[in-house]
Each structure stands twice: as C-alpha cells, then as structure tokens.
PDB file of N, CA and C in Angstrom:
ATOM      1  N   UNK A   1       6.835  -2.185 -67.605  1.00  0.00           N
ATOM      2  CA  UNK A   1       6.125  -3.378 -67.166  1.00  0.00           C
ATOM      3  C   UNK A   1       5.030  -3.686 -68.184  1.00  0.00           C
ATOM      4  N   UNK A   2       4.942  -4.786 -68.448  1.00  0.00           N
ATOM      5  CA  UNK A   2       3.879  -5.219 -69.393  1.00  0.00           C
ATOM      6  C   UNK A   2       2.780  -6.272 -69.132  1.00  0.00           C
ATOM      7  N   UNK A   3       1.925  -6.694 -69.497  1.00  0.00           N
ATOM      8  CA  UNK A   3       1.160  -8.286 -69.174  1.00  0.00           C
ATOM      9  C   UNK A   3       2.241  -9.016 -69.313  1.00  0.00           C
ATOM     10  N   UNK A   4       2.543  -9.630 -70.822  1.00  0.00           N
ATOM     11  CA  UNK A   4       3.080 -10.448 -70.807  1.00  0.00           C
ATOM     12  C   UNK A   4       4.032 -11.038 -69.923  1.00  0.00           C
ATOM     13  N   UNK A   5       4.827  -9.576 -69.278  1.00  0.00           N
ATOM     14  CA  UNK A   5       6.026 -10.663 -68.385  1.00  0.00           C
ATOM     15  C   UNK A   5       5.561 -10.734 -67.263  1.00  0.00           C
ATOM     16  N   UNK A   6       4.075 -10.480 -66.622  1.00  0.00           N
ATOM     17  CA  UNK A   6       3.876 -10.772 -65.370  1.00  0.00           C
ATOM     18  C   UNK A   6       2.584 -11.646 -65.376  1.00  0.00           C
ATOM     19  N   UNK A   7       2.484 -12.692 -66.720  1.00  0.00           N
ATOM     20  CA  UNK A   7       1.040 -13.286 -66.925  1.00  0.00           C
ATOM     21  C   UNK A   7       0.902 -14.686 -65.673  1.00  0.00           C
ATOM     22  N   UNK A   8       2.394 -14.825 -65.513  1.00  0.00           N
ATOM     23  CA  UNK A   8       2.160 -16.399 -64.248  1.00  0.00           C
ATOM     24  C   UNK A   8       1.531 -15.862 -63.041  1.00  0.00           C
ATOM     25  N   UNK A   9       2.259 -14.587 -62.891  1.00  0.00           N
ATOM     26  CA  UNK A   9       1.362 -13.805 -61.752  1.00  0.00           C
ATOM     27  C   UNK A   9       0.262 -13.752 -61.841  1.00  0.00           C
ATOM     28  N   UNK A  10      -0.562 -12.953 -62.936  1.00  0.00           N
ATOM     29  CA  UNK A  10      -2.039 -12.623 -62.956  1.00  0.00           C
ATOM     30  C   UNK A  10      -2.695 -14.037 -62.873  1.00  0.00           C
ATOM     31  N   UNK A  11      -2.329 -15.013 -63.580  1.00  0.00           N
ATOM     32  CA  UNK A  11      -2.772 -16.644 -63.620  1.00  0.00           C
ATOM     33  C   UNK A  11      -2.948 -17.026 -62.369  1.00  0.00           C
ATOM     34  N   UNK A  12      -1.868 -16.745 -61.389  1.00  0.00           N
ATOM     35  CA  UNK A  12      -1.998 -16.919 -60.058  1.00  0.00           C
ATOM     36  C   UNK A  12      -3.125 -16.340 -59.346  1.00  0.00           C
ATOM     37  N   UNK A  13      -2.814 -14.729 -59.675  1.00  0.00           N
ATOM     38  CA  UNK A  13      -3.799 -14.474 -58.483  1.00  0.00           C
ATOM     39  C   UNK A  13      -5.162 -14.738 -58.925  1.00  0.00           C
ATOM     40  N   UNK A  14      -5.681 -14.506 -60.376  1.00  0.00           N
ATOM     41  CA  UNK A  14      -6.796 -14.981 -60.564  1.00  0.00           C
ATOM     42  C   UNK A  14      -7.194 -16.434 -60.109  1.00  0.00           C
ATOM     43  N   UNK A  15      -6.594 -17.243 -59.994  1.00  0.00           N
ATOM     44  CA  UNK A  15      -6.567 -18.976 -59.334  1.00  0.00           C
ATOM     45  C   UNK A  15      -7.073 -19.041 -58.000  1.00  0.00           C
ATOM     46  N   UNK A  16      -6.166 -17.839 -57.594  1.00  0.00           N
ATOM     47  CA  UNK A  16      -6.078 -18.287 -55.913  1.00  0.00           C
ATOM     48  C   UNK A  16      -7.704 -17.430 -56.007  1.00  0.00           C
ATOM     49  N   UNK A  17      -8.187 -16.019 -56.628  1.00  0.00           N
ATOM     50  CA  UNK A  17      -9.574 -15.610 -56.073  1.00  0.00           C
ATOM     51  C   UNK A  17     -10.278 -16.850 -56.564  1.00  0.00           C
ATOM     52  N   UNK A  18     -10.432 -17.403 -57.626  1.00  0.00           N
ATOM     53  CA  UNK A  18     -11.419 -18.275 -57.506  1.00  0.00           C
ATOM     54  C   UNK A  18     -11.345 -19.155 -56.396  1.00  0.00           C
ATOM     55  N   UNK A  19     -10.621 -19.611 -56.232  1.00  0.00           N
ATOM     56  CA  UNK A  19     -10.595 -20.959 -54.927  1.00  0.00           C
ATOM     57  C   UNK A  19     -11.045 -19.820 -53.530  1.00  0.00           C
ATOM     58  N   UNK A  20     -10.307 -18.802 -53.075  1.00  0.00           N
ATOM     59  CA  UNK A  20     -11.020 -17.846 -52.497  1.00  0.00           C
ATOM     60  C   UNK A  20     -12.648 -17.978 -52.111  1.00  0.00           C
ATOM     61  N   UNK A  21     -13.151 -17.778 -53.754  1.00  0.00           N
ATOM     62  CA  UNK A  21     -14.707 -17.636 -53.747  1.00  0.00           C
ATOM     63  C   UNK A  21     -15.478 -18.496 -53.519  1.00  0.00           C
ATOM     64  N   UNK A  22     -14.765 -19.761 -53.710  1.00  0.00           N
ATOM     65  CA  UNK A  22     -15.537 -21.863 -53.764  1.00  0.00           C
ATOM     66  C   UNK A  22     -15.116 -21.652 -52.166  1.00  0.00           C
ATOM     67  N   UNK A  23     -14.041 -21.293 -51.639  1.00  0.00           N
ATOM     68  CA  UNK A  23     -13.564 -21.808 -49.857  1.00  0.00           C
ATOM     69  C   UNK A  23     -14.749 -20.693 -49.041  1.00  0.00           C
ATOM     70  N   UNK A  24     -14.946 -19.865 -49.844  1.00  0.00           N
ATOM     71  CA  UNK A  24     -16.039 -18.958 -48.695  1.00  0.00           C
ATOM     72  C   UNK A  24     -16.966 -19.523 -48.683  1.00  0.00           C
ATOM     73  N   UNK A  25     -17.917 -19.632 -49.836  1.00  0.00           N
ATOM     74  CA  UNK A  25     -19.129 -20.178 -50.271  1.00  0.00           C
ATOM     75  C   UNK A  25     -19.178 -21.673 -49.778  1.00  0.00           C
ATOM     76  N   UNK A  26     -18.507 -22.497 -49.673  1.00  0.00           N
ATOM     77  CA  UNK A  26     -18.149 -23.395 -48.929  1.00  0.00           C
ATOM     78  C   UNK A  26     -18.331 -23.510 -48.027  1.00  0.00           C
ATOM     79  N   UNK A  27     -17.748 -22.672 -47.033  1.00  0.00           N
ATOM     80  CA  UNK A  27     -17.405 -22.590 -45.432  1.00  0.00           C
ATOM     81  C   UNK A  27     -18.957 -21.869 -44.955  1.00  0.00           C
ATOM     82  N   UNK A  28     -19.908 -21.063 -46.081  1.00  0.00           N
ATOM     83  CA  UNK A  28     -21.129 -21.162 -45.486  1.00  0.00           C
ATOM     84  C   UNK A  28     -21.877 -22.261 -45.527  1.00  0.00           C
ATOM     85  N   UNK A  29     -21.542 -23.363 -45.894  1.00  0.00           N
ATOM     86  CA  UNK A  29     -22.306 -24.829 -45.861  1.00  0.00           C
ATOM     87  C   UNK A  29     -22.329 -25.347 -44.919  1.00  0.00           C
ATOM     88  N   UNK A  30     -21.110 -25.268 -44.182  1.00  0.00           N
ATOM     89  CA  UNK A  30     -19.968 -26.408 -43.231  1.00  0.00           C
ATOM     90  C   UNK A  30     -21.463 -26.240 -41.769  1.00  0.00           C
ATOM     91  N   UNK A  31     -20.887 -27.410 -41.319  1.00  0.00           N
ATOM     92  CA  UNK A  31     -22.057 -27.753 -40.173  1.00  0.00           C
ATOM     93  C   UNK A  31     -22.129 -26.405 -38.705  1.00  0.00           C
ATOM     94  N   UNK A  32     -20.534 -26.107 -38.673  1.00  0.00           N
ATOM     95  CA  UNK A  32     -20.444 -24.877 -37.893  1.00  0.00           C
ATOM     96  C   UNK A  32     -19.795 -23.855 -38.142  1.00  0.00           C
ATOM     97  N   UNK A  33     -20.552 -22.863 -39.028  1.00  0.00           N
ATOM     98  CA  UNK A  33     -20.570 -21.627 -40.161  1.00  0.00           C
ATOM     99  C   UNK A  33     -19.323 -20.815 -38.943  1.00  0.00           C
ATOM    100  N   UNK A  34     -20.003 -20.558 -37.375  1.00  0.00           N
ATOM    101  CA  UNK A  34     -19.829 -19.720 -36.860  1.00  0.00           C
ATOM    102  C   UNK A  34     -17.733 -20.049 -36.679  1.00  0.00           C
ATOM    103  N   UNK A  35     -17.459 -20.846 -36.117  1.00  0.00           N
ATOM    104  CA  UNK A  35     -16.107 -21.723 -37.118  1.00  0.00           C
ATOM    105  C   UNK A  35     -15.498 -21.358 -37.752  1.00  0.00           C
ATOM    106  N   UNK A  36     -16.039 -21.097 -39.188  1.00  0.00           N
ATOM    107  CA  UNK A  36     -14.918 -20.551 -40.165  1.00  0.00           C
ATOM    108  C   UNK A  36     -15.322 -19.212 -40.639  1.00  0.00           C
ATOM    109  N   UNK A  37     -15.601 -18.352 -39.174  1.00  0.00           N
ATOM    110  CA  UNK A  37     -15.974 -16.615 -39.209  1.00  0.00           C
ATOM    111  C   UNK A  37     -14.673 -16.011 -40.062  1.00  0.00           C
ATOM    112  N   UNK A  38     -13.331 -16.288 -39.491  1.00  0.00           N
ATOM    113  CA  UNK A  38     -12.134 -15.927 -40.154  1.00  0.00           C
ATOM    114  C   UNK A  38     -11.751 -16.236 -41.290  1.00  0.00           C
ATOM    115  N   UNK A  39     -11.951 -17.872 -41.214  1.00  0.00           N
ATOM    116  CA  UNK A  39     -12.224 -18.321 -43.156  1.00  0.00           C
ATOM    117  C   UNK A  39     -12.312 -17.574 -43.831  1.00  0.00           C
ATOM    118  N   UNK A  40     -13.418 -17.333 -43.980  1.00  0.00           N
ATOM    119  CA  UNK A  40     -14.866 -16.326 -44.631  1.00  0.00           C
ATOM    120  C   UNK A  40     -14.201 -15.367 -45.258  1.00  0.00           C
ATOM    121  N   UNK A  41     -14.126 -14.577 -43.830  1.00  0.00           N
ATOM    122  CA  UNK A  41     -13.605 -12.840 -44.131  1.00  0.00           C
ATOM    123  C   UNK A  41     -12.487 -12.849 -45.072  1.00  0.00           C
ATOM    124  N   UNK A  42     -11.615 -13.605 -44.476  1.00  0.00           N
ATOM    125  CA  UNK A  42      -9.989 -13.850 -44.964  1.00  0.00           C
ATOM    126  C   UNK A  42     -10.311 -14.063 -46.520  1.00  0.00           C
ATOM    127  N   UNK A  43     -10.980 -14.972 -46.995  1.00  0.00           N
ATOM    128  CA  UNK A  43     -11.316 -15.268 -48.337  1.00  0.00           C
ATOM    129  C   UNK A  43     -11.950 -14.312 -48.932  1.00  0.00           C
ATOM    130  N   UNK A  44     -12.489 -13.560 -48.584  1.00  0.00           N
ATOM    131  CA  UNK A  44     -13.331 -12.113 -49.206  1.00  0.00           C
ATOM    132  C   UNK A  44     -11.842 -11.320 -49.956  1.00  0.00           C
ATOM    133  N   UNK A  45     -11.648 -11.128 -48.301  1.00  0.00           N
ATOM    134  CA  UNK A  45     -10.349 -10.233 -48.341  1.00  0.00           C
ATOM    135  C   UNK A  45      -9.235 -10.340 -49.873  1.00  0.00           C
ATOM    136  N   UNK A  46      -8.632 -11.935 -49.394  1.00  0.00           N
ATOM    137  CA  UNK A  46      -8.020 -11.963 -50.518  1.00  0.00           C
ATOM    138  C   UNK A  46      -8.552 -12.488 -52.377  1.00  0.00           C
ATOM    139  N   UNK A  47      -9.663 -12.716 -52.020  1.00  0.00           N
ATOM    140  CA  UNK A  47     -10.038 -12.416 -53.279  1.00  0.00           C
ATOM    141  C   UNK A  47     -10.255 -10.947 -54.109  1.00  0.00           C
ATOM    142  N   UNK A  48     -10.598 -10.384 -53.160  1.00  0.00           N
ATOM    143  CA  UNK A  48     -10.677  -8.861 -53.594  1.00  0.00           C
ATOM    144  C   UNK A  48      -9.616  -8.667 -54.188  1.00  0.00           C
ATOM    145  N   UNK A  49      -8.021  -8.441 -53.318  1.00  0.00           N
ATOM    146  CA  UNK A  49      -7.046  -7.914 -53.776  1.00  0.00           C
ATOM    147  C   UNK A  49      -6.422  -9.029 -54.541  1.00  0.00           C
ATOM    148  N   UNK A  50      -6.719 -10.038 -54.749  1.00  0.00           N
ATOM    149  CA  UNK A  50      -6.287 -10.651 -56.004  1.00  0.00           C
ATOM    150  C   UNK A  50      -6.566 -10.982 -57.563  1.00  0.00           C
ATOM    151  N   UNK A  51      -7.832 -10.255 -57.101  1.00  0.00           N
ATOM    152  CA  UNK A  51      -8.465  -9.583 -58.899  1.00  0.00           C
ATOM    153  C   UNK A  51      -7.854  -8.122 -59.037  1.00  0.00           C
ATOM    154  N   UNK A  52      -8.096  -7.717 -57.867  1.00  0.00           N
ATOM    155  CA  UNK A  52      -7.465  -5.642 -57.715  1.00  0.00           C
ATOM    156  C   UNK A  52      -5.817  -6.031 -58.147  1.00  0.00           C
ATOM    157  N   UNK A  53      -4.715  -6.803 -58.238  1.00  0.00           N
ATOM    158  CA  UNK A  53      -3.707  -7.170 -58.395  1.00  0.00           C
ATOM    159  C   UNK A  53      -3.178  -7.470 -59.631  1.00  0.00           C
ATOM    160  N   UNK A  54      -4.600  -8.485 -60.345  1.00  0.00           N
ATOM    161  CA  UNK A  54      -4.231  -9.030 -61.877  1.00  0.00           C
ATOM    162  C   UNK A  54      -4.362  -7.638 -62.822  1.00  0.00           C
ATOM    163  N   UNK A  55      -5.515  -7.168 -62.013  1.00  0.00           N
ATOM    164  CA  UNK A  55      -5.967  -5.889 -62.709  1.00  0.00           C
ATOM    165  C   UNK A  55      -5.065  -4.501 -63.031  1.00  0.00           C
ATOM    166  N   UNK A  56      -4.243  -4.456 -61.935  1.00  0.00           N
ATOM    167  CA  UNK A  56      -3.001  -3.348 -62.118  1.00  0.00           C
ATOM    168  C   UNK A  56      -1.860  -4.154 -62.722  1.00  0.00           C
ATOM    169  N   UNK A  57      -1.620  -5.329 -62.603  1.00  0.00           N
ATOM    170  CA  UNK A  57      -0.407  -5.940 -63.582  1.00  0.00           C
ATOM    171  C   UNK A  57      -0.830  -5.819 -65.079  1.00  0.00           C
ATOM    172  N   UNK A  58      -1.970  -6.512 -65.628  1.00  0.00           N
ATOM    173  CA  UNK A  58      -2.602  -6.246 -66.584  1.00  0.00           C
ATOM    174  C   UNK A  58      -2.751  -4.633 -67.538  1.00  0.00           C
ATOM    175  N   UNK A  59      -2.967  -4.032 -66.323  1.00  0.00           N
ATOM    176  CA  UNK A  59      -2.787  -2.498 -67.199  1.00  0.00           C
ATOM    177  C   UNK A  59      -1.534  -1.995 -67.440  1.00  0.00           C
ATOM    178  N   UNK A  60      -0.509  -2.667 -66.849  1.00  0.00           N
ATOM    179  CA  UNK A  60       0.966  -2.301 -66.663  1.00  0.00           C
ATOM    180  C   UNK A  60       0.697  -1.133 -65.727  1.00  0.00           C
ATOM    181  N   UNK A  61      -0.118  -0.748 -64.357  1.00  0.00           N
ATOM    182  CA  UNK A  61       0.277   0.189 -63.551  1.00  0.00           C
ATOM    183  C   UNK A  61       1.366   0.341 -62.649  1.00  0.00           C
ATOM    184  N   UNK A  62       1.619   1.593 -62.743  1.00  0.00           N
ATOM    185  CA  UNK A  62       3.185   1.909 -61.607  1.00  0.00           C
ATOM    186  C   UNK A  62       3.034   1.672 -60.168  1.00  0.00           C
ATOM    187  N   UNK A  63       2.014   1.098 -60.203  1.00  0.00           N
ATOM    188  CA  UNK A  63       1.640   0.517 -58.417  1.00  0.00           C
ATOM    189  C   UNK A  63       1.439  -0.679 -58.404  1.00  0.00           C
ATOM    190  N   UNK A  64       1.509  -1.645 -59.254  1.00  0.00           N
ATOM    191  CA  UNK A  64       1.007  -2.896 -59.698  1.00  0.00           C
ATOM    192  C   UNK A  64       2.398  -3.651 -58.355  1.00  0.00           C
ATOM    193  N   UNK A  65       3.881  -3.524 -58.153  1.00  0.00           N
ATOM    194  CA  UNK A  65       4.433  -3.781 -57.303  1.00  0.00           C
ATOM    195  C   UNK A  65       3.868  -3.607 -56.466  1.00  0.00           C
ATOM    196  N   UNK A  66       3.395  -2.711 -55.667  1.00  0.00           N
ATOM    197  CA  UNK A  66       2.709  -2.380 -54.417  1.00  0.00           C
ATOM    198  C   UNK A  66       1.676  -3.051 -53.836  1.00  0.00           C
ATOM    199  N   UNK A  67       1.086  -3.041 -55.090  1.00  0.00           N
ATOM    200  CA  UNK A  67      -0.033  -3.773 -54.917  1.00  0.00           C
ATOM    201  C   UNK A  67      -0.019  -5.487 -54.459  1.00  0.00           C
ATOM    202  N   UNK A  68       0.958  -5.692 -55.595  1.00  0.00           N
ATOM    203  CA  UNK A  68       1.112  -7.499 -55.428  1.00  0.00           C
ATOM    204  C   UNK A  68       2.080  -7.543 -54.027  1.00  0.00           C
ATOM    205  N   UNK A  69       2.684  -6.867 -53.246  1.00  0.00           N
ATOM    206  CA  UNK A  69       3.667  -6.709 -51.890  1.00  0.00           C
ATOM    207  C   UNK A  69       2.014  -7.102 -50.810  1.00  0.00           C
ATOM    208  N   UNK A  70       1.445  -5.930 -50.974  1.00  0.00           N
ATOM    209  CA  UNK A  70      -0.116  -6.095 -50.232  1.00  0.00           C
ATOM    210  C   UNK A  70      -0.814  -7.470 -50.284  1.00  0.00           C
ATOM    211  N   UNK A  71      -0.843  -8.161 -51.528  1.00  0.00           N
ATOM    212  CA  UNK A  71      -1.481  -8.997 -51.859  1.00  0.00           C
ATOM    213  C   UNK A  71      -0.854 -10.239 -51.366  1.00  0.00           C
ATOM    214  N   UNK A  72       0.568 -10.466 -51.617  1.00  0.00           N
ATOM    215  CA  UNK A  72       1.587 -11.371 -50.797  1.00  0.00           C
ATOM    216  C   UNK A  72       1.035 -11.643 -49.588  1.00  0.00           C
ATOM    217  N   UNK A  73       0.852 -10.853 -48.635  1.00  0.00           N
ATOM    218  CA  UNK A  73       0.435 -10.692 -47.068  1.00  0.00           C
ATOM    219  C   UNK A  73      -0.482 -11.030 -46.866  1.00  0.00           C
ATOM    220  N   UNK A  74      -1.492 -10.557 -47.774  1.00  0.00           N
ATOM    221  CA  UNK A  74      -2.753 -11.084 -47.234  1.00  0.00           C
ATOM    222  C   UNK A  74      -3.234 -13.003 -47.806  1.00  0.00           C
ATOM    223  N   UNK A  75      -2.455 -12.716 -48.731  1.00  0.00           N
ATOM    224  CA  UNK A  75      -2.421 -14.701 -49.375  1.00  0.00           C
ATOM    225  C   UNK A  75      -1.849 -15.269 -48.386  1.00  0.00           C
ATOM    226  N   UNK A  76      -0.820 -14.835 -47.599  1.00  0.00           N
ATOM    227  CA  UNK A  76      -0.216 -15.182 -46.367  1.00  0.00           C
ATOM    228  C   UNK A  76      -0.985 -15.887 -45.566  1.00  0.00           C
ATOM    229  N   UNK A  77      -1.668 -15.120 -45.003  1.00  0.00           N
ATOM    230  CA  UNK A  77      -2.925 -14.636 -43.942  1.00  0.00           C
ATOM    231  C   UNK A  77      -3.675 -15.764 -44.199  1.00  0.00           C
ATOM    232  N   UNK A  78      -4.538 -15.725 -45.460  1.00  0.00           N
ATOM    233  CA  UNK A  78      -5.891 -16.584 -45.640  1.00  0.00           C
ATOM    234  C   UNK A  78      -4.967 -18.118 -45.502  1.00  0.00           C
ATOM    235  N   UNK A  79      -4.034 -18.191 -46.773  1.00  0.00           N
ATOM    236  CA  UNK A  79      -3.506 -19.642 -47.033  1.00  0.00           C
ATOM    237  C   UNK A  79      -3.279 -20.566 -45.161  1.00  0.00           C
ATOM    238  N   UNK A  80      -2.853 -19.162 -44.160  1.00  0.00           N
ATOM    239  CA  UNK A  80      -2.472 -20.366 -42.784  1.00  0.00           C
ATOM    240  C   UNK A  80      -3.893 -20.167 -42.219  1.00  0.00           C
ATOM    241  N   UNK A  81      -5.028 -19.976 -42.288  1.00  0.00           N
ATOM    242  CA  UNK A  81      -5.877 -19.639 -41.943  1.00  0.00           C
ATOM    243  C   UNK A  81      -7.119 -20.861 -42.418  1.00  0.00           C
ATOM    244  N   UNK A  82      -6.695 -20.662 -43.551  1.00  0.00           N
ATOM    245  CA  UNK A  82      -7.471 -22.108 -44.475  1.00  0.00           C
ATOM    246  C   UNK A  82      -6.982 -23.486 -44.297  1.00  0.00           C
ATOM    247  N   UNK A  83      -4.941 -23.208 -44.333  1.00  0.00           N
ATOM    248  CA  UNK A  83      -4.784 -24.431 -43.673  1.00  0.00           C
ATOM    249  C   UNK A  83      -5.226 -25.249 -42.735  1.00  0.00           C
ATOM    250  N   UNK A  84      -5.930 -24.483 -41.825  1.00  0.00           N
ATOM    251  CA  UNK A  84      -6.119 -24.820 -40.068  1.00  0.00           C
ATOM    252  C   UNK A  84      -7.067 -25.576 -40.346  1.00  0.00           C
ATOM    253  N   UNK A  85      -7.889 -25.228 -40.994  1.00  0.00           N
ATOM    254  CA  UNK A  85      -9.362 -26.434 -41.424  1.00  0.00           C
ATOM    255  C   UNK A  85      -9.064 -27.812 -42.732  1.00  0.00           C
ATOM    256  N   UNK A  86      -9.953 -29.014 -42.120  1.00  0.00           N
ATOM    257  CA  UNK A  86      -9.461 -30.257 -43.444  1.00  0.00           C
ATOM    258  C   UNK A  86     -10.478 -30.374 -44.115  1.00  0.00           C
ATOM    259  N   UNK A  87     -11.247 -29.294 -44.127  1.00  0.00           N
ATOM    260  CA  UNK A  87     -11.870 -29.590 -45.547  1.00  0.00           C
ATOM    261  C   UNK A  87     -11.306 -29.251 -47.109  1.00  0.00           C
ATOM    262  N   UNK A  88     -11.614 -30.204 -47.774  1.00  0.00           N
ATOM    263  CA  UNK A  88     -10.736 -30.250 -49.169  1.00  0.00           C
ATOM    264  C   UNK A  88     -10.647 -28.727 -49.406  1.00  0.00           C
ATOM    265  N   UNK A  89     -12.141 -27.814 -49.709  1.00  0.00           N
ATOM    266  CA  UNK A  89     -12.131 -26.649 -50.534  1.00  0.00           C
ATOM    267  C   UNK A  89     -10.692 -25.629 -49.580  1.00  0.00           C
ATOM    268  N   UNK A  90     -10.921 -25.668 -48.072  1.00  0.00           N
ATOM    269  CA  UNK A  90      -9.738 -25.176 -46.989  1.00  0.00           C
ATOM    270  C   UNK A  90      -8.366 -25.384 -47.974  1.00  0.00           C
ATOM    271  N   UNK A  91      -8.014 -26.631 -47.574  1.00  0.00           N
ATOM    272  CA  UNK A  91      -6.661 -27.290 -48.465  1.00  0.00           C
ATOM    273  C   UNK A  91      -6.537 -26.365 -49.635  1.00  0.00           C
ATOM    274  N   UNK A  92      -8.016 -26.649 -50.927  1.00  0.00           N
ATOM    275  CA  UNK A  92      -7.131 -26.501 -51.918  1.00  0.00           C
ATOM    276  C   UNK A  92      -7.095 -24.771 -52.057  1.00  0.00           C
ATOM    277  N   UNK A  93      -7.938 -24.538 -51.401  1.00  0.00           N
ATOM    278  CA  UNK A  93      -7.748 -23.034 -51.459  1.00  0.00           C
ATOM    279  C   UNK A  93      -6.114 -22.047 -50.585  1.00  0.00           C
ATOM    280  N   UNK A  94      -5.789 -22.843 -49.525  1.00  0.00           N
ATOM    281  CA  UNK A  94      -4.446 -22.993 -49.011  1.00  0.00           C
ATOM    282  C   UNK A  94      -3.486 -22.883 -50.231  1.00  0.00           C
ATOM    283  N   UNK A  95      -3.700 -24.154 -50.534  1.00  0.00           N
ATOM    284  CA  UNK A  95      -2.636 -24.251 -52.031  1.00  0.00           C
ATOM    285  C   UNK A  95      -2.644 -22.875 -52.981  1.00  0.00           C
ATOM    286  N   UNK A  96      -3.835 -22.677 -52.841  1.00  0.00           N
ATOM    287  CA  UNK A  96      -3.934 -21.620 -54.121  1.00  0.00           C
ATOM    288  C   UNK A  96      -3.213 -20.234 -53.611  1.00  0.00           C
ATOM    289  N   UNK A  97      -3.408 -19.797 -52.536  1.00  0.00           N
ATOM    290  CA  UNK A  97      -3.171 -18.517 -51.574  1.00  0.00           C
ATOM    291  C   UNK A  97      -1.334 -18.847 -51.548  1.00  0.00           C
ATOM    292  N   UNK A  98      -0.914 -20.006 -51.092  1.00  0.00           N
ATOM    293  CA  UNK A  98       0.749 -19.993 -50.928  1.00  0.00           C
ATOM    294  C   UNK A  98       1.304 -20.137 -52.615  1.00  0.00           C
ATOM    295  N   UNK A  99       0.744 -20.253 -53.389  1.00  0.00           N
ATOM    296  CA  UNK A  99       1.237 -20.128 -55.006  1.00  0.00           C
ATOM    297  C   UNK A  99       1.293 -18.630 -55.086  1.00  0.00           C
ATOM    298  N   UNK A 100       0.030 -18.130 -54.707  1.00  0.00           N
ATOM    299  CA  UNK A 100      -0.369 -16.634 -55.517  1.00  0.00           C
ATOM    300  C   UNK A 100       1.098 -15.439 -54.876  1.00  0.00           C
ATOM    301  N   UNK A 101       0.861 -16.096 -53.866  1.00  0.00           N
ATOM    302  CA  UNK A 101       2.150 -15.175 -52.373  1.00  0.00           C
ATOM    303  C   UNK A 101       2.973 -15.736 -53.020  1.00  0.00           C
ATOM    304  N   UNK A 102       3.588 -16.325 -53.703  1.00  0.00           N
ATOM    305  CA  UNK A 102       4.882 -16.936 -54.182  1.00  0.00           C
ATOM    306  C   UNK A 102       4.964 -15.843 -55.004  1.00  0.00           C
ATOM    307  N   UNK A 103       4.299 -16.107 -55.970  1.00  0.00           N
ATOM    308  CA  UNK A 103       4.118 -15.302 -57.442  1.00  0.00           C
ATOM    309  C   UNK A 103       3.979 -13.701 -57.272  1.00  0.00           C
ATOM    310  N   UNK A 104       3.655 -13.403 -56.223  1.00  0.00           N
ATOM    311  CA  UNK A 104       3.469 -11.762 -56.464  1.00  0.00           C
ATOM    312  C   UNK A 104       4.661 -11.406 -55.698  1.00  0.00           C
ATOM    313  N   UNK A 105       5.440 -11.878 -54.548  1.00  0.00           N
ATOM    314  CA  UNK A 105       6.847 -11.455 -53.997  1.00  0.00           C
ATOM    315  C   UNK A 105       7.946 -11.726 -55.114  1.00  0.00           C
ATOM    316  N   UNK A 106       7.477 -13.043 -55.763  1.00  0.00           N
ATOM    317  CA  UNK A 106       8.522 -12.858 -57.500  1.00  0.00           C
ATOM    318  C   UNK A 106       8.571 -11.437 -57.835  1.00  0.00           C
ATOM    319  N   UNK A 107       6.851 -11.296 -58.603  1.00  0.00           N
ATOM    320  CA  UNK A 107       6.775 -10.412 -59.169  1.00  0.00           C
ATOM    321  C   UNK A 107       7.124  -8.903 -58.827  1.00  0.00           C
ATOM    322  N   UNK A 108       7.041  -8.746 -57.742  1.00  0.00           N
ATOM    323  CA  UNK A 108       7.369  -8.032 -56.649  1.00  0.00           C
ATOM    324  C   UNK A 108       9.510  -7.520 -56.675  1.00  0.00           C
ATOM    325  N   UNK A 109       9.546  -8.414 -57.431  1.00  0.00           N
ATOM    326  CA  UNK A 109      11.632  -8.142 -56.705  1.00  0.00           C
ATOM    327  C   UNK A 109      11.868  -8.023 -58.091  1.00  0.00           C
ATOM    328  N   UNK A 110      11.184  -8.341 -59.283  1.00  0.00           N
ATOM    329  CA  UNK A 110      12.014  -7.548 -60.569  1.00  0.00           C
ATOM    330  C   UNK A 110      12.065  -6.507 -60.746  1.00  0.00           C
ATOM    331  N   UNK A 111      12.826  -6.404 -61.545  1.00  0.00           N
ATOM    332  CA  UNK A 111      13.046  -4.963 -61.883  1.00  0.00           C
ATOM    333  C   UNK A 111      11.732  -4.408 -62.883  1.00  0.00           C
ATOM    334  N   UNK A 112      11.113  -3.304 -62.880  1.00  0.00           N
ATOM    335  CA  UNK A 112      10.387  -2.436 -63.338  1.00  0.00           C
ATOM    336  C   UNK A 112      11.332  -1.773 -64.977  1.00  0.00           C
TER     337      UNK A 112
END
C-alpha cells in the first residue's frame, strides 16, 4: 500500500474533517446550541478519525483498511445526522461525510 494509490481517499477524508470542524464551530453559533448536541459530538468524532485515517493511509500502515472500515461508519453517522439540520455548513458538511464514506469503503475493498 502506498500514498499515492490511496491519495483520493486521504483528499477525502481530510475534506470531510475540515467541513467537520466549520459544521461544529458553527453549530456553536446557531440560536439553539442545545439542538445540535449530536451535531457537535458527531463532528468531533468524525473529524478525529478522519485525520487518524489520512494519517495511516499516508504512512502506508497495515491497519490503514481498518481504520478507513471505522471511519466509513462513523461518516455514516455524522453525514445523516448533519443532514437533519438546513443550515448550509449541516448540508455541506453532509456532502463532505457521504464522499469521505464513499472513498474509504473504496479504499477499503482493494486489494492490499
């Protein structure tokens, strides 16, 4: 396994943590914080494991599959979670979470 053949991935998940980090920071603005309690967390969450993700593809680690399987689930999670709210940063951070889950169940089914 190398960077190079898993760079759409890392592109991804690094994408989706930033939008992650703008939809949290965000959702502490919003008129009723208490509201998007799950937002929040959910966006922590998968920002974490979507830098922890680029970071083991990047080194070429032998868990870097595992990792992006984990990471799938939880982009899962936030993306219908963010959907539920219409604020833009919600949306585009949605978008970003169902790309990244695309990209790491790819990355996820090649061969090693």
């Amino acid at each position: 396994m190398n960077q190079q053949q898993f760079q759409s991935c890392i592109n991804a998940c690094n994408d989706c943590a930033n939008a992650c980090d703008y939809c949290s920071a965000a959702c502490l603005g919003e008129q009723d914080v208490k509201a998007m309690t799950r937002c929040i967390a959910l966006d922590i969450d998968c920002a974490q494991i979507c830098r922890m993700a680029a970071a083991y593809m990047a080194r070429g680690s032998e868990f870097a599959e595992l990792i992006c399987r984990a990471c799938a689930d939880i982009c899962d999670a936030c993306g219908k979670e963010c959907a539920k709210h219409k604020m833009d940063h919600c949306q585009q951070c949605a978008q970003a979470c169902r790309r990244c889950a695309e990209e790491c169940r790819s990355m996820a089914a090649q061969p090693a």
